[in-house]
N, C-alpha and C. Protein backbone atom coordinates (compact mmCIF):
# COMPACT_ATOMS: atom_id res chain seq x y z
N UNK A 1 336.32 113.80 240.42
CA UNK A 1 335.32 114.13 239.42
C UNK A 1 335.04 115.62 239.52
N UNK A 2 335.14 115.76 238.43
CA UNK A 2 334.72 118.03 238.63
C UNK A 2 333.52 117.80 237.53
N UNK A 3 333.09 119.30 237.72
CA UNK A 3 331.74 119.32 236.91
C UNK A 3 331.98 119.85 235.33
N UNK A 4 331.55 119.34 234.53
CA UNK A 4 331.36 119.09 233.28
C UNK A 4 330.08 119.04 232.03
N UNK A 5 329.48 120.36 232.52
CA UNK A 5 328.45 120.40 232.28
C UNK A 5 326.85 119.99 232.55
N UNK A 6 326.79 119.18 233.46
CA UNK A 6 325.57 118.57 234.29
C UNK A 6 324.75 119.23 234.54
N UNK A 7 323.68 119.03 234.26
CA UNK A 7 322.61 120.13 235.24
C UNK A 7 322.87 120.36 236.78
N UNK A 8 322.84 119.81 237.43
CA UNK A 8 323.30 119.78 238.95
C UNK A 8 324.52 119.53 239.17
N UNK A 9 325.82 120.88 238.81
CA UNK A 9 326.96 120.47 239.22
C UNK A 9 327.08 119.71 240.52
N UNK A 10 328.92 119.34 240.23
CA UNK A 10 329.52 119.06 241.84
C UNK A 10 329.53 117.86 241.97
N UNK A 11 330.56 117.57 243.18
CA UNK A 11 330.93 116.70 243.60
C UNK A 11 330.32 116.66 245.20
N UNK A 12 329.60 115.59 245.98
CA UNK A 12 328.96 115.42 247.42
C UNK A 12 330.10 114.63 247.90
N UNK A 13 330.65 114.88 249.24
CA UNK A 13 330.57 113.98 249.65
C UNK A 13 330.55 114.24 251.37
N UNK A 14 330.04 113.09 251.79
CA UNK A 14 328.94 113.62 253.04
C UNK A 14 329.65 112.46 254.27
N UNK A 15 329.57 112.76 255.58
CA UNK A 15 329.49 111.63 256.81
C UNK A 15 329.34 112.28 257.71
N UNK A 16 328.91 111.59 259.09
CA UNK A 16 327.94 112.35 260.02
C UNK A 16 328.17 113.32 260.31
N UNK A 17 329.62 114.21 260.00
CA UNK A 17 330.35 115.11 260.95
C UNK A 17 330.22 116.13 259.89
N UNK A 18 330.73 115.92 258.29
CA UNK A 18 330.65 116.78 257.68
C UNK A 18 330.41 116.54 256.47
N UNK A 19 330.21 117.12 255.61
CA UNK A 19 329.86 117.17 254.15
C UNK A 19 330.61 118.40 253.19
N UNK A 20 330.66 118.04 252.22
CA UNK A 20 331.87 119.13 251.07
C UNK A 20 330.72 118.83 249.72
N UNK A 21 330.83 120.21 249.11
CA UNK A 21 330.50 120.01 247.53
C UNK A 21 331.72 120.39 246.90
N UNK A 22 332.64 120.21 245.91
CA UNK A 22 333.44 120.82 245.38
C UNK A 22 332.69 120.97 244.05
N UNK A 23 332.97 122.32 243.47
CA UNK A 23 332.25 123.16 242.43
C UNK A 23 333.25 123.25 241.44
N UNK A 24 333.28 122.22 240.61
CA UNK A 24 334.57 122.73 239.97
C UNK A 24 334.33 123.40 238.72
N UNK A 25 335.62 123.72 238.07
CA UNK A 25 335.40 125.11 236.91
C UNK A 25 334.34 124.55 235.63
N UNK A 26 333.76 125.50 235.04
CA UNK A 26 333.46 125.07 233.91
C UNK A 26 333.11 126.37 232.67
N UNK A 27 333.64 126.70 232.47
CA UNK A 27 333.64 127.76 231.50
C UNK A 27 333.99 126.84 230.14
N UNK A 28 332.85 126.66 229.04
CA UNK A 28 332.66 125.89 228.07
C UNK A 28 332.86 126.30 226.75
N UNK A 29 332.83 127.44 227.18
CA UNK A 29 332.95 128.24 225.90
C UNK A 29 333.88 128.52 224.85
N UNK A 30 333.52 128.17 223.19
CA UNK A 30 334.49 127.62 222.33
C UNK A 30 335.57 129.10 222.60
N UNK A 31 337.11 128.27 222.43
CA UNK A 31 338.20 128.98 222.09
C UNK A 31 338.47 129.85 223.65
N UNK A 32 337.97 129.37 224.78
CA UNK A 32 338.57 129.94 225.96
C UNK A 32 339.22 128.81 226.36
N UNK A 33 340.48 129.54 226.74
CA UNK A 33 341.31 128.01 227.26
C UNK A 33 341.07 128.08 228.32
N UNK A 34 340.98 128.70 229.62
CA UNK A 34 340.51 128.76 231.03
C UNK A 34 339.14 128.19 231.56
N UNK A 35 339.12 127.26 231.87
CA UNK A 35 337.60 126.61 232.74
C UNK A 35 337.50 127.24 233.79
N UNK A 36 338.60 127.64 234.56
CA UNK A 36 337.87 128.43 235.91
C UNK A 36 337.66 130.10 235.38
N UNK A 37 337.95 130.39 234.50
CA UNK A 37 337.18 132.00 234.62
C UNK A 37 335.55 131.90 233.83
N UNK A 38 334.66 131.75 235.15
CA UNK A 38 333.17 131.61 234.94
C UNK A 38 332.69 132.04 235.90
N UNK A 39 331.61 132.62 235.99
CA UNK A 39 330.57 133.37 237.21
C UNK A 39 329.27 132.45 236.84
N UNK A 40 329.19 131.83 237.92
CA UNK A 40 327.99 130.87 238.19
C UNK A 40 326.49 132.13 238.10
N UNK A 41 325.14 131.43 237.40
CA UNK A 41 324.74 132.31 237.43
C UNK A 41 323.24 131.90 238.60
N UNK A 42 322.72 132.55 239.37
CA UNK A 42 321.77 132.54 240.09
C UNK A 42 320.82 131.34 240.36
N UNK A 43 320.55 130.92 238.91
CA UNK A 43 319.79 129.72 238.76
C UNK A 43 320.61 128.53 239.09
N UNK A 44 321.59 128.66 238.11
CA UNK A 44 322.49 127.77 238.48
C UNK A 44 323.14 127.11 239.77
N UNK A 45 322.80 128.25 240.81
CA UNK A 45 323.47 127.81 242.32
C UNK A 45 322.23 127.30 242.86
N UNK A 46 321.41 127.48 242.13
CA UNK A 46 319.94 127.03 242.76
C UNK A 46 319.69 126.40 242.61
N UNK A 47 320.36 124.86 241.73
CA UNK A 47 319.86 123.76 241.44
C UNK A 47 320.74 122.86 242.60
N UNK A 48 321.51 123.77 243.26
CA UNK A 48 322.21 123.09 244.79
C UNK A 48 321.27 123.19 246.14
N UNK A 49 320.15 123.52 246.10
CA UNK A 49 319.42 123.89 247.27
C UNK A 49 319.16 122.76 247.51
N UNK A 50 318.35 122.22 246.89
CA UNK A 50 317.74 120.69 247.68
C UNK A 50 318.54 120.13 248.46
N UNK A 51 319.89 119.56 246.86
CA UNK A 51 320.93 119.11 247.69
C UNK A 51 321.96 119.27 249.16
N UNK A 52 321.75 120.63 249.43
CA UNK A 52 322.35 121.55 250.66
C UNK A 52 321.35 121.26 251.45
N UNK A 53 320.26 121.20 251.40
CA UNK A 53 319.38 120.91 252.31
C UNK A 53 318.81 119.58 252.96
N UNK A 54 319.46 118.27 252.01
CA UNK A 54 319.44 117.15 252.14
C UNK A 54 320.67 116.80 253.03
N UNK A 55 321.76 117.37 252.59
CA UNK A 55 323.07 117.09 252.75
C UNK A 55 323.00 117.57 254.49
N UNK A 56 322.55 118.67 254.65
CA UNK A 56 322.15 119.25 256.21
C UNK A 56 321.35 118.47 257.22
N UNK A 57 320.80 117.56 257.10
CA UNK A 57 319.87 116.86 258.11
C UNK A 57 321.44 115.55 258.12
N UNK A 58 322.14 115.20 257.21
CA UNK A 58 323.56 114.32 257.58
C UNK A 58 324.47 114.24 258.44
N UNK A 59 324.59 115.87 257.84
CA UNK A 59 325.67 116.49 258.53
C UNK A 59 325.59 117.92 259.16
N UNK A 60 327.06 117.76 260.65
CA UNK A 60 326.57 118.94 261.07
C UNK A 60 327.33 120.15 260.61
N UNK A 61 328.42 119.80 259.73
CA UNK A 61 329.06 120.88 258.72
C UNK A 61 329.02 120.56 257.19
N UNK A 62 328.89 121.81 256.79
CA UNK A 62 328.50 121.56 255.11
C UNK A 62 329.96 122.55 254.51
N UNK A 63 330.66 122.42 253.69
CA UNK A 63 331.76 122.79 253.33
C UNK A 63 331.54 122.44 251.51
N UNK A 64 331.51 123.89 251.20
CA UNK A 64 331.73 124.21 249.44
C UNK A 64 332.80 124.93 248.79
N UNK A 65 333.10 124.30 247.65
CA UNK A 65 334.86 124.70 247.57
C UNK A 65 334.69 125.33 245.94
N UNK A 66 334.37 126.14 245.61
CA UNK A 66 334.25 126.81 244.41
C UNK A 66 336.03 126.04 243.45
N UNK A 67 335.88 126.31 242.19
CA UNK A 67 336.89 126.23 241.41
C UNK A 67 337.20 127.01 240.73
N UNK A 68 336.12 128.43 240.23
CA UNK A 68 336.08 129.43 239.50
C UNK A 68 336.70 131.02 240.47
N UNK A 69 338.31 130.32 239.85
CA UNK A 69 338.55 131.00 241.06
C UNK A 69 339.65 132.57 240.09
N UNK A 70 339.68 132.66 239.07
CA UNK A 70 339.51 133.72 238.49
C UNK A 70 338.84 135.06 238.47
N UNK A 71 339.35 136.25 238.06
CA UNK A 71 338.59 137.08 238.43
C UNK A 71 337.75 137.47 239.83
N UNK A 72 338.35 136.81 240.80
CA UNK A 72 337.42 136.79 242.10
C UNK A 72 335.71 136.32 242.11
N UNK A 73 336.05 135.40 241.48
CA UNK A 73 334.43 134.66 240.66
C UNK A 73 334.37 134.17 241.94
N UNK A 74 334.78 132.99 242.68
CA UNK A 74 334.53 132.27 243.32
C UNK A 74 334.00 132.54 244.60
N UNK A 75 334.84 133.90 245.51
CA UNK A 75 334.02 134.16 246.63
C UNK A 75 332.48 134.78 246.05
N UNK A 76 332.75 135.75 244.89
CA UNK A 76 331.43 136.38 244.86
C UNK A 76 330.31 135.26 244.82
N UNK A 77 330.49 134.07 243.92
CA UNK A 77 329.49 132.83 244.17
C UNK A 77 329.02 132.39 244.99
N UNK A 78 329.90 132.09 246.24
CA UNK A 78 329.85 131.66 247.04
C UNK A 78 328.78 132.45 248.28
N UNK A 79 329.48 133.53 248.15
CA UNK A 79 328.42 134.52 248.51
C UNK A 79 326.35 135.15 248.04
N UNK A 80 326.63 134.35 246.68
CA UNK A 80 325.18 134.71 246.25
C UNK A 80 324.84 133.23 246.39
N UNK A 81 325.50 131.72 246.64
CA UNK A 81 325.13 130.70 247.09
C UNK A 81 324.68 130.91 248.59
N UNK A 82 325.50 131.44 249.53
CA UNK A 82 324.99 131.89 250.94
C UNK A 82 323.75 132.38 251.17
N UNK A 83 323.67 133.64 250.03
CA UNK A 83 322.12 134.37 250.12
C UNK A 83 321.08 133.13 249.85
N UNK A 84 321.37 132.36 248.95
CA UNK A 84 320.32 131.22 248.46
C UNK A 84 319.62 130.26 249.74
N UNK A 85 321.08 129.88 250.59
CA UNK A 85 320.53 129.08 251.05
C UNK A 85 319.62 129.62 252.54
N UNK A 86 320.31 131.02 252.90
CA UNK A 86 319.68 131.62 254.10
C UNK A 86 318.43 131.50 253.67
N UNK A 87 318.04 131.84 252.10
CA UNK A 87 316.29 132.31 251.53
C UNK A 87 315.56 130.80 252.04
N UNK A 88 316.19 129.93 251.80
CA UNK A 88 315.65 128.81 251.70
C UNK A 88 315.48 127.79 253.13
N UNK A 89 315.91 129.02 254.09
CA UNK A 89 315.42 128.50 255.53
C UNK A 89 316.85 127.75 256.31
N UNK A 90 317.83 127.81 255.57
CA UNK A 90 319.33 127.15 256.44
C UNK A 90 319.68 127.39 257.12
């Protein structure tokens, strides 16, 4: 399952040892044929906090796998997802 517009992208999946979100592409926009060239935007990685933070009392590794992997979208995300979750006490 990849994400497809949802408010709360992603895919969970979690067991005692570890947990993964996979983030997959979604660039929606009419007449682009590419779904992974998209830059997640701020808010948007922020509707993963809870979830990262739920997912953390499970498990003792958390593992997120961007799909927007164009343009070097994906580490930079990943990286302003990092800042998010340090803010948020992780």
């Amino acid at each position: 399952i990849r994400f497809l517009g949802r408010a709360a992208p992603g895919v969970l999946t979690a067991s005692s040892n570890s947990s993964s979100i996979e983030e997959g592409a979604r660039n929606t926009e009419e007449g682009l044929w590419c779904p992974d060239l998209y830059r997640y935007k701020s808010e948007e990685l922020a509707l993963w906090i809870p979830r990262i933070l739920s997912m953390s009392a499970q498990a003792s590794k958390i593992r997120i796998f961007f799909g927007n992997r164009r343009e070097g979208s994906a580490p930079l995300d990943a990286c302003t997802l990092a800042e998010l979750v340090r803010a948020a006490g992780l």
